[in-house]
Structures are given as structure tokens and as C-alpha cells.
PDB file of N, CA and C in Angstrom:
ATOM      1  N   UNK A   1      12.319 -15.262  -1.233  1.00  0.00           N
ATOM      2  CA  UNK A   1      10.934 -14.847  -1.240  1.00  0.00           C
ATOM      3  C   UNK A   1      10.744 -13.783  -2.316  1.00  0.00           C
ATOM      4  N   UNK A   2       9.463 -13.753  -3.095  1.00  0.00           N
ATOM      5  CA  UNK A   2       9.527 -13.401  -3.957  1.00  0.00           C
ATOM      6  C   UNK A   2       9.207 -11.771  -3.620  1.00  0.00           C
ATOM      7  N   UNK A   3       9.078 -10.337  -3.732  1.00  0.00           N
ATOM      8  CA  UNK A   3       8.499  -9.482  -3.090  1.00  0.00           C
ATOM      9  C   UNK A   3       7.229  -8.731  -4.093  1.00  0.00           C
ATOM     10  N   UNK A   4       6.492  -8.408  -3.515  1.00  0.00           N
ATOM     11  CA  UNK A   4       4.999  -8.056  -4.033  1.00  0.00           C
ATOM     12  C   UNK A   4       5.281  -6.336  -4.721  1.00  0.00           C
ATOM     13  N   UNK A   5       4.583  -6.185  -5.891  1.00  0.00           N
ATOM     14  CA  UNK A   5       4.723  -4.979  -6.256  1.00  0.00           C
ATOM     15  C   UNK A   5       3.796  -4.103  -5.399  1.00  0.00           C
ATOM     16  N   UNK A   6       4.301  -2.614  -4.996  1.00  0.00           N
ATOM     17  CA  UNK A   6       3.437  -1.880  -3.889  1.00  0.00           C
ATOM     18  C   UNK A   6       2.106  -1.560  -4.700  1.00  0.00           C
ATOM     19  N   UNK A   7       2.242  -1.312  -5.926  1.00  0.00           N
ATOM     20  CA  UNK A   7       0.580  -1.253  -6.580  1.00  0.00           C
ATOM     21  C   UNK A   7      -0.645  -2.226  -6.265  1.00  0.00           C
ATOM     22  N   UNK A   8       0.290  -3.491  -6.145  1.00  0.00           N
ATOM     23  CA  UNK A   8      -0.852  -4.406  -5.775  1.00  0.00           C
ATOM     24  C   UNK A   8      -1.626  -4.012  -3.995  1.00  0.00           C
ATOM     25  N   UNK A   9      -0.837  -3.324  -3.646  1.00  0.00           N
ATOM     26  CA  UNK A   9      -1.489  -3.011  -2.164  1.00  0.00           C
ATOM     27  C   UNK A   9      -2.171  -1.775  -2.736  1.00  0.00           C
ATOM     28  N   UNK A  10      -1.739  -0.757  -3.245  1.00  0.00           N
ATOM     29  CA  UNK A  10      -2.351   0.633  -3.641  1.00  0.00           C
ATOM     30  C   UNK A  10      -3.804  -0.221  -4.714  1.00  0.00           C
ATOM     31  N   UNK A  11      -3.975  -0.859  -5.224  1.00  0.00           N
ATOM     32  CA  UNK A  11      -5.387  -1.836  -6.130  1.00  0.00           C
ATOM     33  C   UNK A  11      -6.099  -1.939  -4.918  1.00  0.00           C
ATOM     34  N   UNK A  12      -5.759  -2.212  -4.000  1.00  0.00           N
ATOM     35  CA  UNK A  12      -6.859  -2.519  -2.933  1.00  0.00           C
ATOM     36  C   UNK A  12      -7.597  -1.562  -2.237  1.00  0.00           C
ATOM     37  N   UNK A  13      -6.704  -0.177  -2.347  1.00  0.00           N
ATOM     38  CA  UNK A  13      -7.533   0.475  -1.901  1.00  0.00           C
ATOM     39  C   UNK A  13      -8.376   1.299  -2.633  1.00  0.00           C
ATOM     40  N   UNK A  14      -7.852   0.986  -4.455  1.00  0.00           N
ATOM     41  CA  UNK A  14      -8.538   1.240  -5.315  1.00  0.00           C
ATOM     42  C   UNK A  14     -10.459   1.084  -5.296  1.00  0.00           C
ATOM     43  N   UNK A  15     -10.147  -0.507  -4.936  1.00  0.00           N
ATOM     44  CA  UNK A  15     -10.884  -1.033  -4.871  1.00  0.00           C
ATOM     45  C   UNK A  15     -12.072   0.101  -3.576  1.00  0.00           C
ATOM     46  N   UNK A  16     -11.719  -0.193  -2.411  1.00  0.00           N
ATOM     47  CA  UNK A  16     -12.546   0.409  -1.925  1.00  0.00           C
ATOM     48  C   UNK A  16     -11.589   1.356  -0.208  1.00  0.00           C
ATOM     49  N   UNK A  17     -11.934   2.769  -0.334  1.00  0.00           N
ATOM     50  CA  UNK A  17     -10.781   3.417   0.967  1.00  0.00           C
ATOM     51  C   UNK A  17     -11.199   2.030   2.251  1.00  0.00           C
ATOM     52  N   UNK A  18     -10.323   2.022   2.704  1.00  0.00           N
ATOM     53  CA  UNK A  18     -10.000   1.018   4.422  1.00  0.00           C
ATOM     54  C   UNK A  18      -9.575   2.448   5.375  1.00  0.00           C
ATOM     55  N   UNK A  19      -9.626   1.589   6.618  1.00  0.00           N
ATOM     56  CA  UNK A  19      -8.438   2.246   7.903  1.00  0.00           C
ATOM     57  C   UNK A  19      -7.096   1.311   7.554  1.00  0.00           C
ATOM     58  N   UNK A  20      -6.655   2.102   8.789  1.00  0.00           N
ATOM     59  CA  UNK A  20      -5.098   1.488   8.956  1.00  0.00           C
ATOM     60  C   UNK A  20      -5.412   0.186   8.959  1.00  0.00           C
ATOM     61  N   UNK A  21      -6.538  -0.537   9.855  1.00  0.00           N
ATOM     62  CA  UNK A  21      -6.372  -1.703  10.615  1.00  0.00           C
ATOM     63  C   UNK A  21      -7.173  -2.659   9.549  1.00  0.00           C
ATOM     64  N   UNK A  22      -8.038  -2.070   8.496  1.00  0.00           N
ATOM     65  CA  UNK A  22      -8.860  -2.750   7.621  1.00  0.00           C
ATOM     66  C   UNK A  22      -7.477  -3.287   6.354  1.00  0.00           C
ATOM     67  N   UNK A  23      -6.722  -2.090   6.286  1.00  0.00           N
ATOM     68  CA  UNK A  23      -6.179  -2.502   5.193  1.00  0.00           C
ATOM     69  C   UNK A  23      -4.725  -3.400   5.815  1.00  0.00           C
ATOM     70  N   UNK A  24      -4.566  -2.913   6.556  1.00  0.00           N
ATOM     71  CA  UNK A  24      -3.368  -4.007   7.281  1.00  0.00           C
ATOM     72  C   UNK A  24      -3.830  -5.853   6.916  1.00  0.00           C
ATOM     73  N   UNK A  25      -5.133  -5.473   7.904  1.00  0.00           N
ATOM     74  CA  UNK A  25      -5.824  -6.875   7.353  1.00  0.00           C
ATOM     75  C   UNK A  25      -5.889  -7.688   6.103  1.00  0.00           C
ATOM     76  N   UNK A  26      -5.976  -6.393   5.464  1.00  0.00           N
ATOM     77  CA  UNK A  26      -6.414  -7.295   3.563  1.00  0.00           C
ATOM     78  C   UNK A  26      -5.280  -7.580   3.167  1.00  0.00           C
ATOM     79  N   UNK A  27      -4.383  -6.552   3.786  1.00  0.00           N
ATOM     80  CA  UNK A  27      -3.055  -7.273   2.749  1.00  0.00           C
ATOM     81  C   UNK A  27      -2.725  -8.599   3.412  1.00  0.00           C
ATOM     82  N   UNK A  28      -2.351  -8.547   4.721  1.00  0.00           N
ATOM     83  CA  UNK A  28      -2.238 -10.012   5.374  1.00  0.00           C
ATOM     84  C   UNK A  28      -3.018 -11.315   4.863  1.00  0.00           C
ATOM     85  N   UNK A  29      -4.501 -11.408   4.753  1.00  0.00           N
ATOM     86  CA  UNK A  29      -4.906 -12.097   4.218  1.00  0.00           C
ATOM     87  C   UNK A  29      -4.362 -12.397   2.553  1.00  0.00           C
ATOM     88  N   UNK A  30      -4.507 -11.442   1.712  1.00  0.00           N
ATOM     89  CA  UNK A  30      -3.983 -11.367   0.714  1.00  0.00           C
ATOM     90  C   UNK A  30      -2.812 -11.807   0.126  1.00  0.00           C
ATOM     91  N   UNK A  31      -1.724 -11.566   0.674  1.00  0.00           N
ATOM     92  CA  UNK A  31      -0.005 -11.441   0.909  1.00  0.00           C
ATOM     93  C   UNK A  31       0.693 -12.215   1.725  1.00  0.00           C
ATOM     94  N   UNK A  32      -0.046 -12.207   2.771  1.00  0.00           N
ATOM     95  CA  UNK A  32       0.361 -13.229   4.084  1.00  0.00           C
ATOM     96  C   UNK A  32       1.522 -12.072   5.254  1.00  0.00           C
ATOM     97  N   UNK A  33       1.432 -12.537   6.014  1.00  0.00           N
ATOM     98  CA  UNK A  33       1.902 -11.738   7.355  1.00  0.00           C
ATOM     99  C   UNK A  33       3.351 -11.040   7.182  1.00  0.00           C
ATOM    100  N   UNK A  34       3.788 -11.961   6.345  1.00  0.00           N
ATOM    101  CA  UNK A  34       5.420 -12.216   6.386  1.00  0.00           C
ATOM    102  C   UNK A  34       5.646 -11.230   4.855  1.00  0.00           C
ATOM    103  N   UNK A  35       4.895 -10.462   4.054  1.00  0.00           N
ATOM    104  CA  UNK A  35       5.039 -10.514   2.825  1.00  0.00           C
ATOM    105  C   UNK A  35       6.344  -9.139   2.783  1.00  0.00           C
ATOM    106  N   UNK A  36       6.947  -9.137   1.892  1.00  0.00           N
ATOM    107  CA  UNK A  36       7.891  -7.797   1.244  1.00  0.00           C
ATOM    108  C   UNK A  36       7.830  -7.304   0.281  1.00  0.00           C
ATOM    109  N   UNK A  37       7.793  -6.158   0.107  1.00  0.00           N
ATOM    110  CA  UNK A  37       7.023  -5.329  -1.001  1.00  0.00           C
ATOM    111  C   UNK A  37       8.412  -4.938  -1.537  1.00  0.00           C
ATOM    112  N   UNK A  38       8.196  -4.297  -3.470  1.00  0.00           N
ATOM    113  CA  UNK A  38       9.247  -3.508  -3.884  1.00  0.00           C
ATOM    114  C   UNK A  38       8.294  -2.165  -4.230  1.00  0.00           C
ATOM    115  N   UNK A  39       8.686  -1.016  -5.169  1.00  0.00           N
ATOM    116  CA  UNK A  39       8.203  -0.081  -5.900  1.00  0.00           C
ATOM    117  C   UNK A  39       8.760  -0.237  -6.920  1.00  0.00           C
ATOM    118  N   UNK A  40       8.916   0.521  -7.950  1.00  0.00           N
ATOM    119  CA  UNK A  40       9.360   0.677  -9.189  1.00  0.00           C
ATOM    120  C   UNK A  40      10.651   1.141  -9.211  1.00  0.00           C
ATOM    121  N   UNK A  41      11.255   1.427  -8.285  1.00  0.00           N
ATOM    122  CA  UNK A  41      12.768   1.822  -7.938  1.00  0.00           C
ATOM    123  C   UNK A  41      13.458   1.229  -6.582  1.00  0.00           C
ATOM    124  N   UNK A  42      12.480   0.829  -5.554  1.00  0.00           N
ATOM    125  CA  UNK A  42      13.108   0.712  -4.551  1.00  0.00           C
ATOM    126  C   UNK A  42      12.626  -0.910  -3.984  1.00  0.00           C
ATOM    127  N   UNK A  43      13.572  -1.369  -3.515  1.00  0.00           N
ATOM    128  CA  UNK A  43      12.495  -2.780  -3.146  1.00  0.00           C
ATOM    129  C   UNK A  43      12.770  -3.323  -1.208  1.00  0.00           C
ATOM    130  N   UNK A  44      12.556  -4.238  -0.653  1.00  0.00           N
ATOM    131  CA  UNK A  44      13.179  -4.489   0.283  1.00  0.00           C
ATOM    132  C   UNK A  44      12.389  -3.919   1.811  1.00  0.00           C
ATOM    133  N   UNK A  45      11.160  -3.188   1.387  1.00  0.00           N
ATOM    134  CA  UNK A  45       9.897  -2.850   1.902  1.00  0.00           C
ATOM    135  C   UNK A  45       8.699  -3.628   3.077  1.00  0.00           C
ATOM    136  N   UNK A  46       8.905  -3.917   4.560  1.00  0.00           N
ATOM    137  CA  UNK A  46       8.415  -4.345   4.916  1.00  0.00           C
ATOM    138  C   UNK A  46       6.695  -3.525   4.552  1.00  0.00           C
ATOM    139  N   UNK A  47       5.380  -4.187   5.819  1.00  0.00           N
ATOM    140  CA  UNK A  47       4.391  -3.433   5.373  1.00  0.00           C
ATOM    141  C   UNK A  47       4.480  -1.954   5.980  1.00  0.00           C
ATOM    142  N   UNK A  48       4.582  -2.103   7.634  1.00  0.00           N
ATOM    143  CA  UNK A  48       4.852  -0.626   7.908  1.00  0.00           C
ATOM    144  C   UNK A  48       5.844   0.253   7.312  1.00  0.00           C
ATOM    145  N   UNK A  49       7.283  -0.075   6.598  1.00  0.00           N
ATOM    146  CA  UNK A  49       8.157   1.065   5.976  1.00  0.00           C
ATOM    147  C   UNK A  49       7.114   1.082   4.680  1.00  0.00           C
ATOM    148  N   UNK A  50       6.344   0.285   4.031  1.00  0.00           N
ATOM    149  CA  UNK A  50       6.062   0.805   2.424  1.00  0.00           C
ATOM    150  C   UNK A  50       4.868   1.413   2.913  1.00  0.00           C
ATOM    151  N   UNK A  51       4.083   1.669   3.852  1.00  0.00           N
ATOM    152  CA  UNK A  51       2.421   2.552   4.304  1.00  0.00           C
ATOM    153  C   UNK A  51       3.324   3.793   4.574  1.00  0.00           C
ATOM    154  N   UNK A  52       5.076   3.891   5.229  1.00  0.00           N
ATOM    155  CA  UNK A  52       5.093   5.208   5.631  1.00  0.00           C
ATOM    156  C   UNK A  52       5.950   5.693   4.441  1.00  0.00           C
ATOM    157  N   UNK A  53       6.048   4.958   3.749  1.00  0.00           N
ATOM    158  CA  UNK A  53       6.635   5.821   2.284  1.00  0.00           C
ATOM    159  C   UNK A  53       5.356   5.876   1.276  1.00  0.00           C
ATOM    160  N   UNK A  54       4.490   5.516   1.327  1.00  0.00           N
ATOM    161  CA  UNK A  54       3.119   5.562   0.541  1.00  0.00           C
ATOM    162  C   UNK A  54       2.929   6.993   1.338  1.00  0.00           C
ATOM    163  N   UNK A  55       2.789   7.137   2.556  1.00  0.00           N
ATOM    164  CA  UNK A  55       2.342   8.395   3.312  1.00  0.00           C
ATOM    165  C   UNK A  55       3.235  10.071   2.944  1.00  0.00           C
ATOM    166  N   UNK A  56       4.651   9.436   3.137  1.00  0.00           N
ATOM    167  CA  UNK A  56       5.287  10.483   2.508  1.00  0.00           C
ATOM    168  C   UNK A  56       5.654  11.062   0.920  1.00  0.00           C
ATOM    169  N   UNK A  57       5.335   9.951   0.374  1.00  0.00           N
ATOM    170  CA  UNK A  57       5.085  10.569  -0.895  1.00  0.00           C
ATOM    171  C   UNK A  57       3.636  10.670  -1.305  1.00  0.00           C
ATOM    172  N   UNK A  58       2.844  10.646  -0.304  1.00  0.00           N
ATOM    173  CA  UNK A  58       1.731  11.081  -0.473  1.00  0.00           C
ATOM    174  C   UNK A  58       0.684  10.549  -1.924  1.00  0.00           C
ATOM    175  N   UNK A  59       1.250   9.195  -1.876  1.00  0.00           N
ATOM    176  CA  UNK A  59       0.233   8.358  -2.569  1.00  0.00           C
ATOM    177  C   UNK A  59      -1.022   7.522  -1.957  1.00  0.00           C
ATOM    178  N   UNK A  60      -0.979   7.631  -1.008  1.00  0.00           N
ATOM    179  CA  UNK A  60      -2.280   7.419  -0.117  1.00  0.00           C
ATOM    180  C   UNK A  60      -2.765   8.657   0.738  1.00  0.00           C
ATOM    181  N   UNK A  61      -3.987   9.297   1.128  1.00  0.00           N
ATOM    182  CA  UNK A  61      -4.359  10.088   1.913  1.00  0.00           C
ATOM    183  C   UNK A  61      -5.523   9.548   2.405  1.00  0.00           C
ATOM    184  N   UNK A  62      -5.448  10.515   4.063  1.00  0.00           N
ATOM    185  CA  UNK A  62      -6.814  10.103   4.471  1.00  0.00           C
ATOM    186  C   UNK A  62      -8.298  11.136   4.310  1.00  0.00           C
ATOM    187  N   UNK A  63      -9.217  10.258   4.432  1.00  0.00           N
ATOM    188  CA  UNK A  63     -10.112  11.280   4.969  1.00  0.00           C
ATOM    189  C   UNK A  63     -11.210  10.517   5.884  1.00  0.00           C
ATOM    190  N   UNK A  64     -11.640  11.105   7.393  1.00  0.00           N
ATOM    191  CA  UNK A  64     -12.140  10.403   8.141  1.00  0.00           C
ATOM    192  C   UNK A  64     -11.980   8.680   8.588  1.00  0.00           C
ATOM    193  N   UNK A  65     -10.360   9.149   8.412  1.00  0.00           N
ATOM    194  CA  UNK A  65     -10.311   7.851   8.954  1.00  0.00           C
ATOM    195  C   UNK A  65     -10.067   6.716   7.612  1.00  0.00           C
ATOM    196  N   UNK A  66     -10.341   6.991   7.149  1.00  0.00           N
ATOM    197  CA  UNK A  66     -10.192   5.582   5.836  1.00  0.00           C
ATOM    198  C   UNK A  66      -9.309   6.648   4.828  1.00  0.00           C
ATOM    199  N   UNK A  67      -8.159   5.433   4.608  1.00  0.00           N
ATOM    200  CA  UNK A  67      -6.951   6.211   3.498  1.00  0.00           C
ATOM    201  C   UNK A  67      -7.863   5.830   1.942  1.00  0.00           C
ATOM    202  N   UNK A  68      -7.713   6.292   1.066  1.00  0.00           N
ATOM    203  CA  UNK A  68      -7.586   6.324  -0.113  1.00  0.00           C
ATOM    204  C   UNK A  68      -6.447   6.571  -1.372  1.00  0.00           C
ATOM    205  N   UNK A  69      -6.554   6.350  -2.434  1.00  0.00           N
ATOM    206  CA  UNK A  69      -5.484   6.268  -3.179  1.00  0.00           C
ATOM    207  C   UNK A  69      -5.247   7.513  -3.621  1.00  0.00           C
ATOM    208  N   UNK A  70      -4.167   8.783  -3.962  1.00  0.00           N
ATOM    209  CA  UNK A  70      -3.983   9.821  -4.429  1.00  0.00           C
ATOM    210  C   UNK A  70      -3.831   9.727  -5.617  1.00  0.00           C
ATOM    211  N   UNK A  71      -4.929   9.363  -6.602  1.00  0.00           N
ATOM    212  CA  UNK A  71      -4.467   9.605  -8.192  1.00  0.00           C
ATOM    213  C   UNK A  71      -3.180   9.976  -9.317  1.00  0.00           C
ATOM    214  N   UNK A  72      -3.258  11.425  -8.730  1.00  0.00           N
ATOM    215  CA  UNK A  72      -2.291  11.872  -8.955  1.00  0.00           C
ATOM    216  C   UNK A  72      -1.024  11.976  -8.944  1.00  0.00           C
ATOM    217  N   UNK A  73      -0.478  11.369  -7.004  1.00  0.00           N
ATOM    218  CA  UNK A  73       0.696  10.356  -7.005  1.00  0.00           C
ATOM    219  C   UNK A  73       1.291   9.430  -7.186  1.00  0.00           C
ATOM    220  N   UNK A  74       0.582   8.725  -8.320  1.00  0.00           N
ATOM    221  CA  UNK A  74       0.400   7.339  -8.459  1.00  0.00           C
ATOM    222  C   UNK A  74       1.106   6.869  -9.942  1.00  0.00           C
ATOM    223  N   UNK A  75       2.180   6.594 -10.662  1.00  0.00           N
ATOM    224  CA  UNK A  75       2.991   5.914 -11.764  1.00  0.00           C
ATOM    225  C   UNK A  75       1.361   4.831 -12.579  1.00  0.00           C
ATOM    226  N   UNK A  76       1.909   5.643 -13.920  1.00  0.00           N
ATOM    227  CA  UNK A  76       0.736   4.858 -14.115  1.00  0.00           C
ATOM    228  C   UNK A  76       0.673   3.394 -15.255  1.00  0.00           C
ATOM    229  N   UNK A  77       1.688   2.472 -14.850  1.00  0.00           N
ATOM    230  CA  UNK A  77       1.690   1.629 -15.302  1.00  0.00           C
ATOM    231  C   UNK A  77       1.437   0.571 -14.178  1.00  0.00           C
TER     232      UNK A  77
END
């Protein structure tokens, strides 16, 4: 299986902030249920381990509820 780059999930929320449960959704639709993510160093990423390493390196944050993308934590290729 091929695994999805994590930017392509971080584009979506580019696109527009979600909740947990909105963006869970899009990627599923998107990706499909079963999908595995890499990063630029690390790969092997189900969806919940790559949302709680997006969280701890603090490339996604929330506010009221809907995460958004942290600019600033973000590799910019």
C-alpha cells in the first residue's frame, strides 16, 4: 500500500479549519478508512498516531473546537 504524504491531510485543513470528527471524515472519504500516512522523515503513520504527532509538534491547533493549520510549523515544500 502505497502511504499518503501527511501534507495532503494538513491541505485540507488548509482548505477550510474542521473538528476532530469533520476532519476524520474528509480524510476517510478522501484516503479511504484503511489509509497510512508518511512525513518527510518518518513514515508508517496510522490516522490517529499522525493527528497526535501533528498535535505534538504542534502543526495543527485548535480554536473553538475546529483545528487549523499552524503556519509556522509547517515544512514548506
Amino acid at each position: 500500500m502505497t502511504e499518503i504524504h501527511a501534507h495532503n491531510v494538513l491541505n485540507l485543513l488548509r482548505e477550510k479549519p474542521m473538528s476532530e470528527a469533520e476532519l476524520r471524515q474528509a480524510v476517510n472519504q478522501e484516503f479511504g478508512e484503511h489509509a497510512m500516512f508518511r512525513t518527510c522523515k518518518l513514515n508508517g503513520f496510522d490516522l490517529d498516531t499522525l493527528l497526535t504527532f501533528f498535535i505534538q509538534k504542534q502543526k495543527i491547533v485548535q480554536h473553538d473546537g475546529k483545528w487549523s493549520v499552524n503556519m509556522d510549523r509547517v515544512c514548506g515544500h
